[in-house]
N, C-alpha and C. Protein backbone atom coordinates (compact mmCIF):
# COMPACT_ATOMS: atom_id res chain seq x y z
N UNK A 1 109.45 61.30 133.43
CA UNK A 1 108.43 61.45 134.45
C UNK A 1 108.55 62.82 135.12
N UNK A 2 107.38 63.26 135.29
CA UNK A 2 107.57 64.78 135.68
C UNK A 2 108.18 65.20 137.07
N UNK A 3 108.69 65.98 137.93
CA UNK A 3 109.07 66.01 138.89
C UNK A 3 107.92 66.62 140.39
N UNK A 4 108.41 65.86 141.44
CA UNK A 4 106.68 66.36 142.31
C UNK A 4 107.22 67.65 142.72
N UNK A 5 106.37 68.48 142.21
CA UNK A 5 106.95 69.68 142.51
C UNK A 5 105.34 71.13 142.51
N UNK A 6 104.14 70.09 141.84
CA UNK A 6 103.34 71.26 141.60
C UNK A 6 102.16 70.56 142.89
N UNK A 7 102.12 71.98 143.63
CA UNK A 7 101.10 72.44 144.56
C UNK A 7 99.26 72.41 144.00
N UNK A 8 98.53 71.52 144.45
CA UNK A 8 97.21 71.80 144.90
C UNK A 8 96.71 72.31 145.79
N UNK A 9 95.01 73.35 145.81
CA UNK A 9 94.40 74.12 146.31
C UNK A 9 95.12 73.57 148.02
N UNK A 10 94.50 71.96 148.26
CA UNK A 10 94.96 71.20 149.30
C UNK A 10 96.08 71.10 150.19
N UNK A 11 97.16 71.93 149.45
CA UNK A 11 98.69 72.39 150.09
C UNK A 11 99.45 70.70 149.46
N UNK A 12 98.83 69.78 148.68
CA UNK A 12 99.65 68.76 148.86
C UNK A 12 100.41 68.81 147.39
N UNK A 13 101.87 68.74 147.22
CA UNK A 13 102.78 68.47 146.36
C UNK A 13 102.39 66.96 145.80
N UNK A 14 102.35 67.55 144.24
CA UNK A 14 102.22 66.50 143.59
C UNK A 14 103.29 66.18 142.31
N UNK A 15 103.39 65.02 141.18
CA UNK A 15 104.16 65.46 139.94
C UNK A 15 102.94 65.49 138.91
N UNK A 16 103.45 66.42 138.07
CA UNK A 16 102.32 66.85 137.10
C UNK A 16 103.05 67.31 135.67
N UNK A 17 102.53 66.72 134.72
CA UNK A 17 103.43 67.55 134.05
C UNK A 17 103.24 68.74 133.08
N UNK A 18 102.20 69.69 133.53
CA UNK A 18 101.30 70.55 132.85
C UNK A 18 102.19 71.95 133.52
N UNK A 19 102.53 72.98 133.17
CA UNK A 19 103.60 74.22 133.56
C UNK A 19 102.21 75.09 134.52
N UNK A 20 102.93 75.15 135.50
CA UNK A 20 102.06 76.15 136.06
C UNK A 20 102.68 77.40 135.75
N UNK A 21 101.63 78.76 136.31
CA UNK A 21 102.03 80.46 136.50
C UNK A 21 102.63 80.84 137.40
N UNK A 22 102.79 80.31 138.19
CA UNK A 22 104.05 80.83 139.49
C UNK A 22 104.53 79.75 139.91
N UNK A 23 105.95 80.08 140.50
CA UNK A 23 106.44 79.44 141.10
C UNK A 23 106.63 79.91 142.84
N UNK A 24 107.23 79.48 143.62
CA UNK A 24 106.67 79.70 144.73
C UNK A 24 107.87 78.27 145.36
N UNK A 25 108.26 78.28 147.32
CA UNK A 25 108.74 77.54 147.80
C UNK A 25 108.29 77.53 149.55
N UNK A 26 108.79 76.78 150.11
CA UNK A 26 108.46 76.11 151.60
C UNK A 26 109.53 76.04 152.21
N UNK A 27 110.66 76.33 151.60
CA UNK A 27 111.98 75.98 152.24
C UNK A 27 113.00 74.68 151.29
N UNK A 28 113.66 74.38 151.71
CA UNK A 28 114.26 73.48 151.31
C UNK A 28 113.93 71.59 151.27
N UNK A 29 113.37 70.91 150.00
CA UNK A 29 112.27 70.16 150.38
C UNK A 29 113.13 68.85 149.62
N UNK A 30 114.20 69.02 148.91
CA UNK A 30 114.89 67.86 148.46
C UNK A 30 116.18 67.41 148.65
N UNK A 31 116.45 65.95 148.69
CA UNK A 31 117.61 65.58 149.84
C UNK A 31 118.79 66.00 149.19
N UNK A 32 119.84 65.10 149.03
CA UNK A 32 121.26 65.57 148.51
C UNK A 32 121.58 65.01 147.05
N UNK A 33 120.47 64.48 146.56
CA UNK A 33 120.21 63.60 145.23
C UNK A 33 119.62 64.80 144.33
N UNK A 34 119.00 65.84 145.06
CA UNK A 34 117.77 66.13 144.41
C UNK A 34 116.31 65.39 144.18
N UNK A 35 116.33 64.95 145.25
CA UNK A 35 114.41 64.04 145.44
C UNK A 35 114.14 63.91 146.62
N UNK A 36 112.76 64.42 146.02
CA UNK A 36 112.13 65.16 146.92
C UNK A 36 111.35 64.50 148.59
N UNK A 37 111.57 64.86 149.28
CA UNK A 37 111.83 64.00 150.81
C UNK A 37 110.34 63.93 150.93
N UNK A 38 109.82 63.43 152.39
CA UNK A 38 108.48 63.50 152.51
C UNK A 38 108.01 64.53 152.89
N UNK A 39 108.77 65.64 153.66
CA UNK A 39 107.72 66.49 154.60
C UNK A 39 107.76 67.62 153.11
N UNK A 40 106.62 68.29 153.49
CA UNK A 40 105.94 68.98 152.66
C UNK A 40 105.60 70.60 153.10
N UNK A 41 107.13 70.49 153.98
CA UNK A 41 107.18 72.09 154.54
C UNK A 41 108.51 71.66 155.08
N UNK A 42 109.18 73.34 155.12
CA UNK A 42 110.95 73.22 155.70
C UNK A 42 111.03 74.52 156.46
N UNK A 43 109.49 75.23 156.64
CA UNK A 43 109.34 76.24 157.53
C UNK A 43 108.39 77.55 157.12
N UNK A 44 108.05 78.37 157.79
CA UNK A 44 106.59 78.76 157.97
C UNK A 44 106.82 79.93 156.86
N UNK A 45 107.76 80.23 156.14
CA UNK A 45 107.58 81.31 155.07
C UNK A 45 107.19 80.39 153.72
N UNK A 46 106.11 80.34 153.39
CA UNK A 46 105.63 79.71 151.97
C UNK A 46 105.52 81.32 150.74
N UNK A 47 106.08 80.95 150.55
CA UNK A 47 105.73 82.33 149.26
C UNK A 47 105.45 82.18 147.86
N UNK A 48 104.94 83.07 147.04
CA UNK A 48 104.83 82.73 145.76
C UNK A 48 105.23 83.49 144.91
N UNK A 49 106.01 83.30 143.93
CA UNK A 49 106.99 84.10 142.93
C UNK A 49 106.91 83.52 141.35
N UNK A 50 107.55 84.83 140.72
CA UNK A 50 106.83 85.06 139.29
C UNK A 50 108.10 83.95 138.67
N UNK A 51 107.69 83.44 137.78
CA UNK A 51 108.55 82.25 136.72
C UNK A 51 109.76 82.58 136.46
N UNK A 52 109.27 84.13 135.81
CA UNK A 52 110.21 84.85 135.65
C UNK A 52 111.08 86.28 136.28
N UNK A 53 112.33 86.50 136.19
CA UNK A 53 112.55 87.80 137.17
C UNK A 53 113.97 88.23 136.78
N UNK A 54 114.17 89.51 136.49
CA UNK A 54 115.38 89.89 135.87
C UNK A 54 116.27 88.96 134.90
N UNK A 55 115.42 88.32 134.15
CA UNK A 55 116.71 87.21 133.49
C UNK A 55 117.55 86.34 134.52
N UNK A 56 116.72 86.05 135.49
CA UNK A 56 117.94 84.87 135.72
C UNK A 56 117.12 83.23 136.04
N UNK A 57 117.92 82.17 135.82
CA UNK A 57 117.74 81.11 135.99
C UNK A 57 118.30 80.42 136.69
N UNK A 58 117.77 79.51 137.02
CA UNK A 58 118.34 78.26 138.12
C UNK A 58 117.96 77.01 137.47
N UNK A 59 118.82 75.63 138.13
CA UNK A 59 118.14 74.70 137.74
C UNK A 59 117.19 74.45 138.62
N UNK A 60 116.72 73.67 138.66
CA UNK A 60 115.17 72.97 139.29
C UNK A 60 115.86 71.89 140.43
N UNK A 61 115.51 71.54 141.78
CA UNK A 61 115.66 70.89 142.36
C UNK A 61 116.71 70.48 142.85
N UNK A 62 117.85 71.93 142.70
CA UNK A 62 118.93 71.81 143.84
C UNK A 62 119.05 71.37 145.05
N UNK A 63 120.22 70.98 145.81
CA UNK A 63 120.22 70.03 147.16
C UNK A 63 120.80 71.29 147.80
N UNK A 64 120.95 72.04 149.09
CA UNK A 64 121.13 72.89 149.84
C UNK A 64 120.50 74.04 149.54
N UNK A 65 119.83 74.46 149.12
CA UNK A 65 119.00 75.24 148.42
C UNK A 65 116.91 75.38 148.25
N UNK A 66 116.56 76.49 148.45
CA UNK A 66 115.33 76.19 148.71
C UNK A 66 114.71 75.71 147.25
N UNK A 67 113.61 74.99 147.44
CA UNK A 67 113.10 73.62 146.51
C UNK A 67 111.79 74.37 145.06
N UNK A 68 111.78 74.57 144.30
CA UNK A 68 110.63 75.24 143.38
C UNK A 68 109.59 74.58 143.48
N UNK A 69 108.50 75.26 143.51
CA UNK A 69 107.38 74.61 143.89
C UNK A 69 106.20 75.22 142.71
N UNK A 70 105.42 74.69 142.16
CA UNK A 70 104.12 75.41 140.87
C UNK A 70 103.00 75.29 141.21
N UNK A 71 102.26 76.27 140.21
CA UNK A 71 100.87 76.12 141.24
C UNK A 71 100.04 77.25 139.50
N UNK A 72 99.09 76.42 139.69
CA UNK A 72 98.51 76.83 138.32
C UNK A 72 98.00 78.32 138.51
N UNK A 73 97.63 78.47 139.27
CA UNK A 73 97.74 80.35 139.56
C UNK A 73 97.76 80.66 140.58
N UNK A 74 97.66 82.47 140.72
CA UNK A 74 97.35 82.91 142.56
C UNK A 74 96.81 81.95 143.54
N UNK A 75 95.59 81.99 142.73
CA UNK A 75 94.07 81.35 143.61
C UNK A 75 94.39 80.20 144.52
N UNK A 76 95.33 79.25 143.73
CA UNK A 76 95.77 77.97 144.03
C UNK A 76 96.78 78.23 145.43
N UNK A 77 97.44 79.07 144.83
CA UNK A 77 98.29 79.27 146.33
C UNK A 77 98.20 79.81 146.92
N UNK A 78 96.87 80.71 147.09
CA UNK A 78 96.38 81.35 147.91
C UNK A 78 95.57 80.14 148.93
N UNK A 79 95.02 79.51 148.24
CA UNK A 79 94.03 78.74 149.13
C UNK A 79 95.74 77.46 149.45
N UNK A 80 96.49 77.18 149.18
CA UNK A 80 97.24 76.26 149.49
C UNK A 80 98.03 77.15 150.82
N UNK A 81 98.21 78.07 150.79
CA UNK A 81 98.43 78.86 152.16
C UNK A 81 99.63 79.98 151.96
N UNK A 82 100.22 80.13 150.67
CA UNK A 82 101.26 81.40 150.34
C UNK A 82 101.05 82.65 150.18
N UNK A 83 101.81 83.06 150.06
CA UNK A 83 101.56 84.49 149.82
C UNK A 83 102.70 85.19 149.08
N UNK A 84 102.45 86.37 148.80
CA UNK A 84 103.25 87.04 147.34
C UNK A 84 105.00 87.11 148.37
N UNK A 85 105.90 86.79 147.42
CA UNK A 85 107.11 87.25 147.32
C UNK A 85 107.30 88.60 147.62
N UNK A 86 107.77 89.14 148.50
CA UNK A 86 108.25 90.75 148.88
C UNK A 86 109.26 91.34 148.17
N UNK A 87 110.46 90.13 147.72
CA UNK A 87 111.10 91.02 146.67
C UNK A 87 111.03 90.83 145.20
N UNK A 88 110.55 89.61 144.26
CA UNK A 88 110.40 89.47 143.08
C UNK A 88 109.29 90.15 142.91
N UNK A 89 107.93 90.20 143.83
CA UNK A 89 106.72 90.45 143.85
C UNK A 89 106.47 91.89 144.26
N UNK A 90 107.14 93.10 144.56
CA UNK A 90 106.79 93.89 145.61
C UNK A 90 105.67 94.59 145.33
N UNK A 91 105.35 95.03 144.27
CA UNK A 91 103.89 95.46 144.41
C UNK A 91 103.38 94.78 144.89
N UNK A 92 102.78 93.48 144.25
CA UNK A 92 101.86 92.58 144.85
C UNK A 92 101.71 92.47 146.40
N UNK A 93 103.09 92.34 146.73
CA UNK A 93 103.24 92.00 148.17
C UNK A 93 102.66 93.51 149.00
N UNK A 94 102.92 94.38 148.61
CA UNK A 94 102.50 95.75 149.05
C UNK A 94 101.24 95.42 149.14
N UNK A 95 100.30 95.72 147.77
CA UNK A 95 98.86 95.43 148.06
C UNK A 95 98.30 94.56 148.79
N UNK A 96 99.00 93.37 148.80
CA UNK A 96 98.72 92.03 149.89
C UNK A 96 98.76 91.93 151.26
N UNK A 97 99.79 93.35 151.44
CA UNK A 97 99.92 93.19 153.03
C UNK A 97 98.80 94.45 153.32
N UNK A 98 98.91 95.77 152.96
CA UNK A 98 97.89 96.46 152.90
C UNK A 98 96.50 95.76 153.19
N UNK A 99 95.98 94.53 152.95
CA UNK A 99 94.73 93.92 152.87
C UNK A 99 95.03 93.12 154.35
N UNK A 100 95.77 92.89 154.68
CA UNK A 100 96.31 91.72 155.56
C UNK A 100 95.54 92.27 156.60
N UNK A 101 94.57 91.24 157.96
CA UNK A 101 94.50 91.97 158.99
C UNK A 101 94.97 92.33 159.79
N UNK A 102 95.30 93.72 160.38
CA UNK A 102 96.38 94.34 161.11
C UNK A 102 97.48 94.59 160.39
N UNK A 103 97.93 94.57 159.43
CA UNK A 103 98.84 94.80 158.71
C UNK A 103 100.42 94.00 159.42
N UNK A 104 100.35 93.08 160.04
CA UNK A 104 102.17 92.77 160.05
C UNK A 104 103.13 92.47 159.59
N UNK A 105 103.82 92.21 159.60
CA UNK A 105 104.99 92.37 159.13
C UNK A 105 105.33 90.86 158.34
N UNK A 106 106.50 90.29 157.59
CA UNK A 106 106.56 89.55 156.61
C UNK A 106 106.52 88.11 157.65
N UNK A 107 107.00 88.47 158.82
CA UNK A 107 107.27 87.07 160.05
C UNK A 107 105.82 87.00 160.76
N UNK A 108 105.16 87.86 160.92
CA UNK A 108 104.28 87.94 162.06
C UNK A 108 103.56 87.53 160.63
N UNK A 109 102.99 87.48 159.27
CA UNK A 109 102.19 87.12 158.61
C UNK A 109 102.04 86.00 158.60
N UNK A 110 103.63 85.19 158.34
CA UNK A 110 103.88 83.71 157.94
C UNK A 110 103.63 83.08 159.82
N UNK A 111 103.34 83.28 160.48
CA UNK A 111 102.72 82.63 161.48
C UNK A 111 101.95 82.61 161.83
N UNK A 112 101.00 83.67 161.82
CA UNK A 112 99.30 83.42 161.24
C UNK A 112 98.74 82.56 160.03
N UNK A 113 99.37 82.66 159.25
CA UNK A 113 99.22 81.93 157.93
C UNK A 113 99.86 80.32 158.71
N UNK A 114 100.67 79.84 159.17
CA UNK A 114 100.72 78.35 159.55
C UNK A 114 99.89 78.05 160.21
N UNK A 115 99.81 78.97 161.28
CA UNK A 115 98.40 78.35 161.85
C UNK A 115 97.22 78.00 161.61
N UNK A 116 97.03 78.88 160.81
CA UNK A 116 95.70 78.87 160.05
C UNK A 116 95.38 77.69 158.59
N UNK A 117 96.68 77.25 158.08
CA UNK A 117 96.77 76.62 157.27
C UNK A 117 96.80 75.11 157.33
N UNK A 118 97.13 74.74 158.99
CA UNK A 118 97.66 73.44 159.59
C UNK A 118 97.43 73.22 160.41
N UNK A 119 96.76 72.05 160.47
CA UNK A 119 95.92 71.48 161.85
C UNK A 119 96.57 70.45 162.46
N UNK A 120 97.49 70.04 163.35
CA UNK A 120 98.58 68.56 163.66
C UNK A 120 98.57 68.01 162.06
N UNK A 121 99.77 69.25 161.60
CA UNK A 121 100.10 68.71 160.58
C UNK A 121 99.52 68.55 159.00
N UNK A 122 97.80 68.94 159.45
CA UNK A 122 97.07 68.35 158.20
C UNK A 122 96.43 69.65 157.63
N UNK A 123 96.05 69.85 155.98
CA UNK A 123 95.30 71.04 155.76
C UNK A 123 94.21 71.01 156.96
N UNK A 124 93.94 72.26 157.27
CA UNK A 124 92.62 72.64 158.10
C UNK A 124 92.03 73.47 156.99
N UNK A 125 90.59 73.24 157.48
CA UNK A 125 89.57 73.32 156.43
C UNK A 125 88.88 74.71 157.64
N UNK A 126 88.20 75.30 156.96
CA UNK A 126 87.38 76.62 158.10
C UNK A 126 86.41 76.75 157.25
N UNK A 127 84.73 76.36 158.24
CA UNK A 127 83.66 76.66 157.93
C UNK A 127 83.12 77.83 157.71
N UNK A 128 82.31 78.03 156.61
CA UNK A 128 82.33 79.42 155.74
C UNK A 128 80.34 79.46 155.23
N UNK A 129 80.06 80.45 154.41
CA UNK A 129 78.66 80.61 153.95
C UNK A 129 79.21 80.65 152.58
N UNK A 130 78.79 79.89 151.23
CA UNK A 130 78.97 80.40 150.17
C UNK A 130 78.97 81.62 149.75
N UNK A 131 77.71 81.99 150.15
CA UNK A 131 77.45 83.24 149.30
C UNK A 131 77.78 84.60 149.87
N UNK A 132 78.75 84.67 151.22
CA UNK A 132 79.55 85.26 151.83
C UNK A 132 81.31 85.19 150.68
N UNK A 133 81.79 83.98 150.30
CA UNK A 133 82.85 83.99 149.96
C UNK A 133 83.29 85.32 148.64
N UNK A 134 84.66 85.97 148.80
CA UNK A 134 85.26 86.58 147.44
C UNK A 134 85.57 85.27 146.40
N UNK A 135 85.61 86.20 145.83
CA UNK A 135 86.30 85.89 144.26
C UNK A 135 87.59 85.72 144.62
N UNK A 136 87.89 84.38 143.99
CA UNK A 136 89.31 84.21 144.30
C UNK A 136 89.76 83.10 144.79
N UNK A 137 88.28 83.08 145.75
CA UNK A 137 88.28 81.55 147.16
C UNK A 137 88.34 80.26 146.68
N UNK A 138 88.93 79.39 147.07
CA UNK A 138 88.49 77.67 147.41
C UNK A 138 87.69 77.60 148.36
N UNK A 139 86.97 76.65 147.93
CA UNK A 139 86.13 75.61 148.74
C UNK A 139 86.39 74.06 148.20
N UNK A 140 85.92 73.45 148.99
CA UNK A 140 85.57 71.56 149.08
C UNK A 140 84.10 71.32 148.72
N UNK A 141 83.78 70.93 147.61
CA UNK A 141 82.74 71.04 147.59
C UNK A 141 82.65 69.14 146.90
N UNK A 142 81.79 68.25 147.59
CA UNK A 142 82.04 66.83 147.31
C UNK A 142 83.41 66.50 146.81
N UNK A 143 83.89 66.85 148.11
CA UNK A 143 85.21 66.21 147.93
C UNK A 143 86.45 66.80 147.03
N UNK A 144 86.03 67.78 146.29
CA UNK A 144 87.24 68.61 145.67
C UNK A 144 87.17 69.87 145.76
N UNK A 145 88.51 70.65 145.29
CA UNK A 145 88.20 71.73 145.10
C UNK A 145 87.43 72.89 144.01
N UNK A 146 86.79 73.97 144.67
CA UNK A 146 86.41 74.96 143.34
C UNK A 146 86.64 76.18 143.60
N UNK A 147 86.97 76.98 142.88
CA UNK A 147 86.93 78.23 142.71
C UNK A 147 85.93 78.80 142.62
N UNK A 148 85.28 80.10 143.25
CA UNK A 148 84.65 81.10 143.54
C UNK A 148 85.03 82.11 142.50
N UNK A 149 83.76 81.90 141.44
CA UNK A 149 83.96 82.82 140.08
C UNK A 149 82.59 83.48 140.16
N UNK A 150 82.41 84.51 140.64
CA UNK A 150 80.83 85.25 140.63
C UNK A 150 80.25 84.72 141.55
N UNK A 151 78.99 83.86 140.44
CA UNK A 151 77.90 83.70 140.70
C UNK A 151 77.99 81.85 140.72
N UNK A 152 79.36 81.49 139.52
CA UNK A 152 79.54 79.86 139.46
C UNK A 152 80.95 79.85 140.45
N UNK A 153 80.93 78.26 140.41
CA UNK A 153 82.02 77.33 140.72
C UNK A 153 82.62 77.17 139.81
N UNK A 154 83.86 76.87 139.92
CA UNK A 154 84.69 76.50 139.07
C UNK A 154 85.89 75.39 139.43
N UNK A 155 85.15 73.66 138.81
CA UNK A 155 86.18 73.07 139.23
C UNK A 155 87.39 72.88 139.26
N UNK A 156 88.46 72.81 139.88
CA UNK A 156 89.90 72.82 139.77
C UNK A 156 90.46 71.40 139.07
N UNK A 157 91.34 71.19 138.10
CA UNK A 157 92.16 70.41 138.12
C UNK A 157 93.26 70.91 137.25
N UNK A 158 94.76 70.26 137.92
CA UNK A 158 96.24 70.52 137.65
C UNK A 158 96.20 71.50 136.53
N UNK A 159 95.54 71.09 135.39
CA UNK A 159 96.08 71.63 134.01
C UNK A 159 94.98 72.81 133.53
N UNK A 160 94.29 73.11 134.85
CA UNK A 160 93.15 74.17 134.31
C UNK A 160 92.04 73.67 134.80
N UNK A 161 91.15 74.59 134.79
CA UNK A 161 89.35 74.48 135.53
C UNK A 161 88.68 74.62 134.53
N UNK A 162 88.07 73.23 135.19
CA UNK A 162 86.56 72.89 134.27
C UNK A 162 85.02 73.19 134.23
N UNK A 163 84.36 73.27 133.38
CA UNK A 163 82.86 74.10 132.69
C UNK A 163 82.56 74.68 134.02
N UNK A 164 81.88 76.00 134.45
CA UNK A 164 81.74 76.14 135.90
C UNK A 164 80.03 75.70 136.08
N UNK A 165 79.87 75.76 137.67
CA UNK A 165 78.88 75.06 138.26
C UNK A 165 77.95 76.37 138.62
N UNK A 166 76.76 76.01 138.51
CA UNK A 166 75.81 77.23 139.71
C UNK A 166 76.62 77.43 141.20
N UNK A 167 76.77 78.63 141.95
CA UNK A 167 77.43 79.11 142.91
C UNK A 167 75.93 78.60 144.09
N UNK A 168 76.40 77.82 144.79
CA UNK A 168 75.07 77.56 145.51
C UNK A 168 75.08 78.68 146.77
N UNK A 169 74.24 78.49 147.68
CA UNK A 169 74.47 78.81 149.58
C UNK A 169 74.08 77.96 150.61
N UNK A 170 74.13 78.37 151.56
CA UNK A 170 74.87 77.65 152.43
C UNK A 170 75.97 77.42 152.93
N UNK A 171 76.13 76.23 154.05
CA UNK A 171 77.43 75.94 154.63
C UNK A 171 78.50 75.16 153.68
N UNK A 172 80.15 75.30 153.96
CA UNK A 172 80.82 75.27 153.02
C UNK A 172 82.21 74.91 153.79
N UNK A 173 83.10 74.26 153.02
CA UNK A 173 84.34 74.17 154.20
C UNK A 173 85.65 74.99 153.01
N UNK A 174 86.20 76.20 153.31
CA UNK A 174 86.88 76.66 153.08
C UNK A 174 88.38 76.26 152.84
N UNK A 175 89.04 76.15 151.61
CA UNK A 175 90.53 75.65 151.68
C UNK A 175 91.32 76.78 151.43
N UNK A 176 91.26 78.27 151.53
CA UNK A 176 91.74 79.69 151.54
C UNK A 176 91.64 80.04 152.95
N UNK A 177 92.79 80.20 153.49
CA UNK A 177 92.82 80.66 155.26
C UNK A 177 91.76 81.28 155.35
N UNK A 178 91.60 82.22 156.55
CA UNK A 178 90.74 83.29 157.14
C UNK A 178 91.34 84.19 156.39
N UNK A 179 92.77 84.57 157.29
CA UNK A 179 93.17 85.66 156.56
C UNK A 179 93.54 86.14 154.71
N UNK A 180 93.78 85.11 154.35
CA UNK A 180 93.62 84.95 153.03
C UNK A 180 92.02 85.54 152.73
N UNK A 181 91.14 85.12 153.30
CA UNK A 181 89.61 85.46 152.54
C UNK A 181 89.98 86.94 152.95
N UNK A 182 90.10 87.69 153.76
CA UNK A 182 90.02 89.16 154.61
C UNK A 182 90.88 89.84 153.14
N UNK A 183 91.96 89.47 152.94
CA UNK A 183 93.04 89.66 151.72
C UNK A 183 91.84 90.05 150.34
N UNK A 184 91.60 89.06 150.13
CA UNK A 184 90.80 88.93 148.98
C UNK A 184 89.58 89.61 148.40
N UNK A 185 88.40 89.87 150.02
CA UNK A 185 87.61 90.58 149.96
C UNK A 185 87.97 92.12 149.84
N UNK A 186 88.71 92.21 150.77
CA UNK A 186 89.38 93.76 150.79
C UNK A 186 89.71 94.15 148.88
N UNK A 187 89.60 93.61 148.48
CA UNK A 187 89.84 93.77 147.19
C UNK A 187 91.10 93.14 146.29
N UNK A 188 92.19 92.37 147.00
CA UNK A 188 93.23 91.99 146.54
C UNK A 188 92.75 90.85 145.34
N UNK A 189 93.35 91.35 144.09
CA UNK A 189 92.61 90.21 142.84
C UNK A 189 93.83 89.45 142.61
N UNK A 190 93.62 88.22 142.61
CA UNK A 190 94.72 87.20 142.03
C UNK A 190 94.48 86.89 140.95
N UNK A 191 95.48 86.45 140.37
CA UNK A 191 95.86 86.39 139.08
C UNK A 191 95.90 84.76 138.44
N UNK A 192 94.57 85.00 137.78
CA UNK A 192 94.02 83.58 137.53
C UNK A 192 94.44 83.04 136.57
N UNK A 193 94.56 81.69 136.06
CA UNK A 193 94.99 80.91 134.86
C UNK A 193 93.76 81.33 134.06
N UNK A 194 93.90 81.42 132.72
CA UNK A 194 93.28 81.46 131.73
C UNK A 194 92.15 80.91 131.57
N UNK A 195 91.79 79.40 131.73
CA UNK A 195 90.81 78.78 131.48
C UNK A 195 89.77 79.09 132.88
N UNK A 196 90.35 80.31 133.48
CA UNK A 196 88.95 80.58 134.77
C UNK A 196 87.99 81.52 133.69
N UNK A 197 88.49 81.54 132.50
CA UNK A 197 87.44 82.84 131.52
C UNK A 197 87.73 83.92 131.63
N UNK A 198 88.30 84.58 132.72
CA UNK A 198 88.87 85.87 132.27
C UNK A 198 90.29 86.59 133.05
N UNK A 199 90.11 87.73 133.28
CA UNK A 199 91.21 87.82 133.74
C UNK A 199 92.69 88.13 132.96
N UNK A 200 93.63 88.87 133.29
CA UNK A 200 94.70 88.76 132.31
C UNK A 200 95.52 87.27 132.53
N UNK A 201 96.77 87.50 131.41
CA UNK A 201 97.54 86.64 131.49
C UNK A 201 98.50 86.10 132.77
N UNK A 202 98.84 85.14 133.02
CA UNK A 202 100.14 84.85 134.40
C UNK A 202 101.27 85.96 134.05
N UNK A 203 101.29 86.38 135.61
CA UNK A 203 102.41 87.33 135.42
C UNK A 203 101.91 89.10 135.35
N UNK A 204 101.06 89.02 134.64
CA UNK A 204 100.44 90.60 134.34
C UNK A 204 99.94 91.18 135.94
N UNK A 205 100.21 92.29 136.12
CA UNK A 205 100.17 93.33 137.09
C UNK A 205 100.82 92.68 138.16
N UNK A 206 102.04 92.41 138.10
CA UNK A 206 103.36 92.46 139.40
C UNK A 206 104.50 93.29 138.53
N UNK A 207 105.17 93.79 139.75
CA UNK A 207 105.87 94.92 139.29
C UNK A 207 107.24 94.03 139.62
N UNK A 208 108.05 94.04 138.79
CA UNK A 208 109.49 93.03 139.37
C UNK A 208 110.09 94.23 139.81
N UNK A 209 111.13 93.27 141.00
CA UNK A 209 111.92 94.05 141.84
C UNK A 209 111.55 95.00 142.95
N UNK A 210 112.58 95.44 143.77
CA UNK A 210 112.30 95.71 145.36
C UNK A 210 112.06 97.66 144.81
């Protein structure tokens, strides 16, 4: 049985057993067994990091130790509320903060980003115009999520996104922070799974190391 460990648009940890493109963590999220507790945060730095990084490995789901978390691409954990790794990631993270509004710093980001991500506890959703949104974005659209590809939608699920939809307008409830959209528009491109149609491969254009 797979381990709950992979992230939806929604911020909620699920088990899945399809490999996501990044990995990424919340803090320390599993007890002294290795399984995985209820809360679904261990503190306000969520980040997201490449699979791979100088050759090294770990096992999966160490106890004192922060917890691995997957997420089928950027997009996903962008709208789930992370942001790039500063030292596996540092380009990325460069360009990412560059886009950031006001530019702060790696602490002053991750507390805008909780706030914005968590409402007593629960995803918060922020009302938006479709045809205002970047490339890149989630939305809720009857009840799930889609990706913002052009002109279509593109529905999300675990193992990849399905046939895309006409991009409508109108009102819309956003699952990509504020500041995340500001990120995105400014030009920051995430790095999409394959089946969004284009785009390079997971992993392509991050620069490893500080």
């Amino acid at each position: 049985m797979p381990r709950r460990n992979r992230v939806l648009p929604t911020g909620e940890i699920i088990p899945h057993p399809a490999r996501g493109t990044f990995t990424g963590n919340r803090g320390i999220l599993v007890d002294h067994n290795g399984q995985m507790m209820n809360r679904q945060w261990a503190g306000k730095a969520w980040i997201t990091c490449l699979l791979e990084f100088r050759g090294r490995w770990r096992p999966v789901a160490q106890p004192h130790t922060w917890t691995e978390l997957f997420f089928l691409d950027e997009a996903v954990a962008f709208a789930a509320g992370h942001r790039p790794c500063a030292y596996c990631r540092r380009a990325a993270y460069t360009r990412f903060k560059a886009g950031f509004p006001g530019r702060p710093n790696a602490v002053e980001m991750d507390m805008i980003l909780h706030a914005e991500r968590l409402e007593n506890r629960v995803k918060r959703l922020h009302p938006v115009q479709l045809e205002a949104l970047p490339d890149g974005a989630f939305v809720a659209v009857d009840g799930r999520p889609h990706l913002v590809n052009g002109d279509a939608l593109l529905p999300y699920a675990p193992d990849g996104y399905h046939p895309p939809k006409p991009r409508p307008t109108g009102q819309a409830l956003s699952l990509t922070p504020p500041s995340l959209l500001a990120v995105l528009t400014g030009g920051y491109q995430p790095q999409l799974h394959l089946s969004a149609g284009f785009g390079s491969g997971p992993g392509s254009g991050d620069e490893a190391g500080p």
